[in-house]
PDB file of N, CA and C in Angstrom:
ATOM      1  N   UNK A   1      24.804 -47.104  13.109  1.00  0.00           N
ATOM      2  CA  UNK A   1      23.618 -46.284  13.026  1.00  0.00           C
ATOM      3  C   UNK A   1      24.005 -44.921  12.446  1.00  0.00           C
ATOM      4  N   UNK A   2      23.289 -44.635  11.473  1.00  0.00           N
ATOM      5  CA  UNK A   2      23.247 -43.212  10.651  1.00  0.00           C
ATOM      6  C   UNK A   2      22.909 -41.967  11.624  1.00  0.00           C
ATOM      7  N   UNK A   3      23.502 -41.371  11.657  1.00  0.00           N
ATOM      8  CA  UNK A   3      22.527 -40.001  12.050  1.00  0.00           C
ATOM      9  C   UNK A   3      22.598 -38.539  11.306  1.00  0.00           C
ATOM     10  N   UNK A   4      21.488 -37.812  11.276  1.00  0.00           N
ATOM     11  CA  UNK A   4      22.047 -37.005  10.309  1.00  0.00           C
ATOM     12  C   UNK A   4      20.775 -35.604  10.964  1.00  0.00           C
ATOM     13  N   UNK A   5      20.641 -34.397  10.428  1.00  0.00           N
ATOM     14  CA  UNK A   5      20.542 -33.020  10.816  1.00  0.00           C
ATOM     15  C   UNK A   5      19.594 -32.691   9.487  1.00  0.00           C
ATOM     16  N   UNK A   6      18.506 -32.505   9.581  1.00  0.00           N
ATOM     17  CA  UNK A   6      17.886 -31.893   8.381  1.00  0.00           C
ATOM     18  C   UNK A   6      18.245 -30.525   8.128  1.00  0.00           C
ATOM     19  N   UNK A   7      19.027 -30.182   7.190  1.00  0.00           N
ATOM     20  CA  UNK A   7      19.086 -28.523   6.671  1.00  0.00           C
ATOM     21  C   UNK A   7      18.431 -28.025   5.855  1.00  0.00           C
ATOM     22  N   UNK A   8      17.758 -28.150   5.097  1.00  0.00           N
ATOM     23  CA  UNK A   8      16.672 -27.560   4.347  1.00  0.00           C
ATOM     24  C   UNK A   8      16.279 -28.896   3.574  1.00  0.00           C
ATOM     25  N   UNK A   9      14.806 -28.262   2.685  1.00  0.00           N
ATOM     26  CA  UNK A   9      14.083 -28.872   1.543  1.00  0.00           C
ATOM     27  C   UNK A   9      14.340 -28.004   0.282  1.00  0.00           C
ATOM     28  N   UNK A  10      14.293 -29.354  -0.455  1.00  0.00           N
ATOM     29  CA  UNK A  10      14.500 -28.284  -1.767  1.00  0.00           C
ATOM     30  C   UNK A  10      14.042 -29.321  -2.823  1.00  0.00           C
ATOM     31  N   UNK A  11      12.590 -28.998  -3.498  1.00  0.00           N
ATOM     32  CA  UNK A  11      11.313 -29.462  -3.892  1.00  0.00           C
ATOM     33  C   UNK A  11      11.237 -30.706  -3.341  1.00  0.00           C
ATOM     34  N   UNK A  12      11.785 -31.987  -4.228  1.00  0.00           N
ATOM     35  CA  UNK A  12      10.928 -33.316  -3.557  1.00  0.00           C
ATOM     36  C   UNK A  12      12.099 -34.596  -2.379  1.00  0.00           C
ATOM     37  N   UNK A  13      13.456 -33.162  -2.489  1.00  0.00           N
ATOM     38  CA  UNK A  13      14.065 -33.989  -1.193  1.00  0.00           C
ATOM     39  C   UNK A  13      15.191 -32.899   0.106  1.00  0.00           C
ATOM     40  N   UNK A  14      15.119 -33.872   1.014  1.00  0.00           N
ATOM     41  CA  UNK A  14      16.047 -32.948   2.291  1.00  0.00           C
ATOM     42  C   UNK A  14      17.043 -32.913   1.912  1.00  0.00           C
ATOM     43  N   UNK A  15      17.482 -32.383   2.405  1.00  0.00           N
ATOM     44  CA  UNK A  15      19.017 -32.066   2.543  1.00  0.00           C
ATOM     45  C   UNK A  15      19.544 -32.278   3.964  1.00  0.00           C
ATOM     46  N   UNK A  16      20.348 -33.505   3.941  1.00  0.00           N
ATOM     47  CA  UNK A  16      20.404 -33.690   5.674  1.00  0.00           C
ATOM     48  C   UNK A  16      22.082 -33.791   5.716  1.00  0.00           C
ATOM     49  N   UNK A  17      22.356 -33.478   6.671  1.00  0.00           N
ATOM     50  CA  UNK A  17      24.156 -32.903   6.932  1.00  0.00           C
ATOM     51  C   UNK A  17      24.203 -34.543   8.016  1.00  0.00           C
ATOM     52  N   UNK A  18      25.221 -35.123   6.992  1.00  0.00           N
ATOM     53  CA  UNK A  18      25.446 -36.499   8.008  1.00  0.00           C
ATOM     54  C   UNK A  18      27.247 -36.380   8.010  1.00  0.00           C
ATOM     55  N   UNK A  19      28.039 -36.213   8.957  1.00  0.00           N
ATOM     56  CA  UNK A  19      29.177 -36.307   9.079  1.00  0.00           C
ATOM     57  C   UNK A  19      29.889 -35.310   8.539  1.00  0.00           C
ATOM     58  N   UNK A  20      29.344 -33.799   8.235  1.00  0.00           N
ATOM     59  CA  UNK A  20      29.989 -33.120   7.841  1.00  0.00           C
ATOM     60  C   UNK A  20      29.221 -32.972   6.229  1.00  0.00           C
ATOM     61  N   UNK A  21      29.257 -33.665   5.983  1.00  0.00           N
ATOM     62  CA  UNK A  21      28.594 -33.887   4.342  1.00  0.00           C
ATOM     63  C   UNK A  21      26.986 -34.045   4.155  1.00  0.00           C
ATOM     64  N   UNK A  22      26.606 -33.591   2.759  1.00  0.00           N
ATOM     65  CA  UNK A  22      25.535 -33.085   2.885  1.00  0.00           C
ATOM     66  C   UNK A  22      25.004 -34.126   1.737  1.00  0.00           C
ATOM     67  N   UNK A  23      23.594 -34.929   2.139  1.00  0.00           N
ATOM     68  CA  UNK A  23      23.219 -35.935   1.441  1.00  0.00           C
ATOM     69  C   UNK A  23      21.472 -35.579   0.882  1.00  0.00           C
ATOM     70  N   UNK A  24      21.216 -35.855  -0.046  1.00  0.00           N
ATOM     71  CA  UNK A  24      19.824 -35.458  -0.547  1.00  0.00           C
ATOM     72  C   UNK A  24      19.178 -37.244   0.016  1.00  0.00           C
ATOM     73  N   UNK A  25      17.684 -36.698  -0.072  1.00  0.00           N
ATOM     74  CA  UNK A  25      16.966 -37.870   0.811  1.00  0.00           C
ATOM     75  C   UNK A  25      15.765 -37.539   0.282  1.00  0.00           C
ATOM     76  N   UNK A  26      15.091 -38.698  -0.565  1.00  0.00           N
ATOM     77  CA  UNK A  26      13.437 -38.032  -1.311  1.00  0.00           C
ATOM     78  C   UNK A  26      12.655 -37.661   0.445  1.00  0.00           C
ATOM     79  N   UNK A  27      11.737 -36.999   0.131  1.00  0.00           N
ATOM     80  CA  UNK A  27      11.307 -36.620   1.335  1.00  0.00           C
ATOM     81  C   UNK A  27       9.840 -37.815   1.479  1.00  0.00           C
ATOM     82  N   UNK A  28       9.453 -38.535   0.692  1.00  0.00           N
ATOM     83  CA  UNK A  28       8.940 -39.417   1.024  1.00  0.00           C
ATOM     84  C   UNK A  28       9.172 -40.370   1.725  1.00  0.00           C
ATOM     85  N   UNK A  29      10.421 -40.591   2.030  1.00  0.00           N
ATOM     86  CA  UNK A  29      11.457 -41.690   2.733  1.00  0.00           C
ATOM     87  C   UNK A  29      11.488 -41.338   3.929  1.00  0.00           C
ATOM     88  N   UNK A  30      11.125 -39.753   4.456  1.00  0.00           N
ATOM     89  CA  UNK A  30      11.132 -39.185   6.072  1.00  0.00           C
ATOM     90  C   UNK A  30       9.829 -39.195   6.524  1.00  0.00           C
ATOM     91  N   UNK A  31       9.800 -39.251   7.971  1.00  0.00           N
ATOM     92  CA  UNK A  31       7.935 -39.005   8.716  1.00  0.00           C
ATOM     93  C   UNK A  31       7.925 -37.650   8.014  1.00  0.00           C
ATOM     94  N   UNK A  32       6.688 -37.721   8.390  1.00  0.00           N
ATOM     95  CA  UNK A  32       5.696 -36.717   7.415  1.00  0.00           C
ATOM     96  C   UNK A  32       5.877 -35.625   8.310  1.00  0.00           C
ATOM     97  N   UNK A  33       5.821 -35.535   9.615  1.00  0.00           N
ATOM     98  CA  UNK A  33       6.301 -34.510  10.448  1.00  0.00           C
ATOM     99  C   UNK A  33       7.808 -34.181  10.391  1.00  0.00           C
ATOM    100  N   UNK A  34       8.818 -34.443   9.654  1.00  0.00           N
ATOM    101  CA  UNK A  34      10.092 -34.102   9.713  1.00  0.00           C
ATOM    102  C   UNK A  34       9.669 -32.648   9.241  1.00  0.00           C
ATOM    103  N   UNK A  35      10.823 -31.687  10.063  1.00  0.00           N
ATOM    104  CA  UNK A  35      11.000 -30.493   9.814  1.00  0.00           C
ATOM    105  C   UNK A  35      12.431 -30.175   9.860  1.00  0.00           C
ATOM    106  N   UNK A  36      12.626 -28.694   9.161  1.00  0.00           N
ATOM    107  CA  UNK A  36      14.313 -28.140   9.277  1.00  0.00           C
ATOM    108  C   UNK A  36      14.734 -28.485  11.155  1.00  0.00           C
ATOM    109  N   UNK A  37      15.922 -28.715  11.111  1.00  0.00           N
ATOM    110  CA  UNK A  37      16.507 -28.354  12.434  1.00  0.00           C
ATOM    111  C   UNK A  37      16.581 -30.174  13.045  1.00  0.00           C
ATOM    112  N   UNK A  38      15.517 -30.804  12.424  1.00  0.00           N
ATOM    113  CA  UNK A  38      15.154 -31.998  13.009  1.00  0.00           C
ATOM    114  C   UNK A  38      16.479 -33.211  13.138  1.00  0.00           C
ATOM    115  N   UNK A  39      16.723 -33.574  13.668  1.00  0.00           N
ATOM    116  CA  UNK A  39      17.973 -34.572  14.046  1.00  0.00           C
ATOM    117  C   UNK A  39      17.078 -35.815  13.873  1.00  0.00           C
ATOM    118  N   UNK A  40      17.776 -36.863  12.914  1.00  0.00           N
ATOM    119  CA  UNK A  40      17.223 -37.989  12.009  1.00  0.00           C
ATOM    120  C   UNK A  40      17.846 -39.202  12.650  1.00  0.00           C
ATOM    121  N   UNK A  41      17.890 -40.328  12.916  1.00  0.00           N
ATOM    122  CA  UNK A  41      18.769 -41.607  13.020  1.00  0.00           C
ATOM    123  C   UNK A  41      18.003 -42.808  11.623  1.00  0.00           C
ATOM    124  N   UNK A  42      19.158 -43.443  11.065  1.00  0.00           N
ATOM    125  CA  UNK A  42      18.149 -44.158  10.390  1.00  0.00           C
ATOM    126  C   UNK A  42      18.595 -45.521  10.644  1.00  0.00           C
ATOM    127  N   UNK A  43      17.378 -46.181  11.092  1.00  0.00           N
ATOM    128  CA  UNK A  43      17.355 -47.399  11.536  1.00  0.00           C
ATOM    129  C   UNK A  43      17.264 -48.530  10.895  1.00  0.00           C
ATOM    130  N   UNK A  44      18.568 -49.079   9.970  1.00  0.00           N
ATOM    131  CA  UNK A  44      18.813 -50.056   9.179  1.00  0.00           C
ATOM    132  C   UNK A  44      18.159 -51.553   9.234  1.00  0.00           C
ATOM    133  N   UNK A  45      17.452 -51.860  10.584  1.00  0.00           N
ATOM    134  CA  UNK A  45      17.153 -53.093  10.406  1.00  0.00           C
ATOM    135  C   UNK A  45      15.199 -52.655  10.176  1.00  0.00           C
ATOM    136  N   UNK A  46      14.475 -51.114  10.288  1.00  0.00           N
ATOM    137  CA  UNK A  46      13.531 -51.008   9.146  1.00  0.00           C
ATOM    138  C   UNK A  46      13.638 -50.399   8.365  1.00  0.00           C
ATOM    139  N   UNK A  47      15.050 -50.137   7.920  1.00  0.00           N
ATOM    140  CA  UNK A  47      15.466 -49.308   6.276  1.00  0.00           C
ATOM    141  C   UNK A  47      14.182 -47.854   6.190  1.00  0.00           C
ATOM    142  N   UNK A  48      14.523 -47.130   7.903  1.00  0.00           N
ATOM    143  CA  UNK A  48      13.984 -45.693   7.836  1.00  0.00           C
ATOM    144  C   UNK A  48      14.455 -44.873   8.388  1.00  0.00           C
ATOM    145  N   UNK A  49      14.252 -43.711   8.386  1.00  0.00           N
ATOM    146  CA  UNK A  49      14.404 -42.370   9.189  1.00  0.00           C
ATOM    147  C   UNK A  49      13.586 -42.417   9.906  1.00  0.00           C
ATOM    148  N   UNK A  50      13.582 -42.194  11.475  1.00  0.00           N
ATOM    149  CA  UNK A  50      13.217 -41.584  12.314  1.00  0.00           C
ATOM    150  C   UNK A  50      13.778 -40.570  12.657  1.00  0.00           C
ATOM    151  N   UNK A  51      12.476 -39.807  13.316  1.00  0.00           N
ATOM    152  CA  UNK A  51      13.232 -38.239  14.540  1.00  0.00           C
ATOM    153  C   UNK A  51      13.763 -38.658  15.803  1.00  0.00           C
ATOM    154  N   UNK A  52      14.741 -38.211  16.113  1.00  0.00           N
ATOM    155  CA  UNK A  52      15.379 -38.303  17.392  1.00  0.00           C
ATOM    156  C   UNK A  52      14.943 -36.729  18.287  1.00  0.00           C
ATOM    157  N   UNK A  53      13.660 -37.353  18.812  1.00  0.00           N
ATOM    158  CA  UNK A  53      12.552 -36.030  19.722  1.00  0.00           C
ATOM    159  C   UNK A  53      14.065 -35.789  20.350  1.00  0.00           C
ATOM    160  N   UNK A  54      14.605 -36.246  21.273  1.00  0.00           N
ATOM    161  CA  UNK A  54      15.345 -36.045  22.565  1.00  0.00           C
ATOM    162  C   UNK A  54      16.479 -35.031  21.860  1.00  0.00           C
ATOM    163  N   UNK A  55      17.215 -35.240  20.697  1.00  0.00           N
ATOM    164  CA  UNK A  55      18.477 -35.080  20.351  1.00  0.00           C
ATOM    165  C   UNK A  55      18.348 -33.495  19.542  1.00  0.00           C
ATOM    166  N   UNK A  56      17.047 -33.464  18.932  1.00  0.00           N
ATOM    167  CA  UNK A  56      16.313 -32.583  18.471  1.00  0.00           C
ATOM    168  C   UNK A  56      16.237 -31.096  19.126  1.00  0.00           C
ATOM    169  N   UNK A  57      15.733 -31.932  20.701  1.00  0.00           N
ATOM    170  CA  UNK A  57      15.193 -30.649  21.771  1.00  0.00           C
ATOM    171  C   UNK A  57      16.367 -30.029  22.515  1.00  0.00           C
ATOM    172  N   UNK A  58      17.252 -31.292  22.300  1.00  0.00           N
ATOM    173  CA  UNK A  58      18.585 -30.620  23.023  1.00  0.00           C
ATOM    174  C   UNK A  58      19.443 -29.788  21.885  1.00  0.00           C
ATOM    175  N   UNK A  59      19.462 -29.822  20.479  1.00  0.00           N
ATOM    176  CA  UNK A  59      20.078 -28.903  19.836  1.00  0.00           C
ATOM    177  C   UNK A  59      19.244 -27.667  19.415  1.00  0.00           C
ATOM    178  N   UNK A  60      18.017 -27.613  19.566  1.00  0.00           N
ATOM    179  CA  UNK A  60      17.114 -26.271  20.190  1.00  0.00           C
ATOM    180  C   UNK A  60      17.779 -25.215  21.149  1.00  0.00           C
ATOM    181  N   UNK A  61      17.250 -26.249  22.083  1.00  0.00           N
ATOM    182  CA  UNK A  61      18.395 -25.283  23.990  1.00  0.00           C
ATOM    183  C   UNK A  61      19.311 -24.980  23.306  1.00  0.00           C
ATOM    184  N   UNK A  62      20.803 -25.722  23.331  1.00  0.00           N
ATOM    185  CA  UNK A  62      21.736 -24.954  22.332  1.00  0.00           C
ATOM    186  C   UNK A  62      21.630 -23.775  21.585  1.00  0.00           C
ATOM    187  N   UNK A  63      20.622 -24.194  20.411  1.00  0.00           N
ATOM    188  CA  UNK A  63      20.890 -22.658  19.748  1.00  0.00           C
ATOM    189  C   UNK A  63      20.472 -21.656  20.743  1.00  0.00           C
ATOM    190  N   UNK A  64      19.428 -21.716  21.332  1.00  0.00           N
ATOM    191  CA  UNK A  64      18.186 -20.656  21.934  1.00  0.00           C
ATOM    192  C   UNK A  64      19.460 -20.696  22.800  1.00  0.00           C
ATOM    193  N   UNK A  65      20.479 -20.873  23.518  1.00  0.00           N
ATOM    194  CA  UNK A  65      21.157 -20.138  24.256  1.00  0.00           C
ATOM    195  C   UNK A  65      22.274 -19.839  23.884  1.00  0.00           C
ATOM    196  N   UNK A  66      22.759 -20.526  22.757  1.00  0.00           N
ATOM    197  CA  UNK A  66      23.767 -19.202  21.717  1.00  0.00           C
ATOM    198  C   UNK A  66      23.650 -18.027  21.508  1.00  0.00           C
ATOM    199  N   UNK A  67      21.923 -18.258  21.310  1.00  0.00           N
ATOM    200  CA  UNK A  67      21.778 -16.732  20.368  1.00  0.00           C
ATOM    201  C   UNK A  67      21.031 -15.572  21.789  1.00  0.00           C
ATOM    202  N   UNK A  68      20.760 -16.199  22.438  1.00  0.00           N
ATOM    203  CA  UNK A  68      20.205 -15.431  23.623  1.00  0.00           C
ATOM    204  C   UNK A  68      21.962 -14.612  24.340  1.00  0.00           C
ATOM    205  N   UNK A  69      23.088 -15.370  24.285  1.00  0.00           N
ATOM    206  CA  UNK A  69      24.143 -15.004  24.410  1.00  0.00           C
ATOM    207  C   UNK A  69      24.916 -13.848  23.493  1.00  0.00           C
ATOM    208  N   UNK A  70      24.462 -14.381  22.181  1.00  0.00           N
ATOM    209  CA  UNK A  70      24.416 -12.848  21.652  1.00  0.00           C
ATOM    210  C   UNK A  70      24.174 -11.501  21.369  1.00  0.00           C
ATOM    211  N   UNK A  71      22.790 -11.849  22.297  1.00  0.00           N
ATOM    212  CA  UNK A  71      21.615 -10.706  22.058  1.00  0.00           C
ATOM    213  C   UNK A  71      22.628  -9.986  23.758  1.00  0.00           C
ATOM    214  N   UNK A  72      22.375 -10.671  24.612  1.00  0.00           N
ATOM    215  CA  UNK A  72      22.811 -10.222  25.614  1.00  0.00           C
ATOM    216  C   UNK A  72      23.807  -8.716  25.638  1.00  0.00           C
TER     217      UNK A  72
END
């Protein structure tokens, strides 16, 4: 199973960080709700991207308490 980190858009595809490396992805190929930050799995036996809600919300917390650690 793929997993990969959306890092930006840039016109008609993502840019998603899978293993260190950074792979372009037409953005038609992602849910229509994919956004930056979003943590992807792609599920080979329906040849798609999904969001991983769970994996997503937990690298949120993370940042939001990195940076709350900095502000501190």
């Amino acid at each position: 199973m793929t997993k990969g980190i959306i890092d930006r858009f840039e016109g008609d595809y993502a840019i998603i960080e899978i293993d260190g490396n950074m792979k372009q992805v037409k953005v038609t190929d992602l849910p229509a709700d994919a956004r930056e930050g979003d943590s992807l799995v792609f599920i080979e036996a329906e040849n798609q991207w999904q969001i991983d809600r769970k994996a997503t919300a937990q690298l949120k917390d993370e940042i939001q308490k990195l940076a709350d650690e900095v502000w501190e």
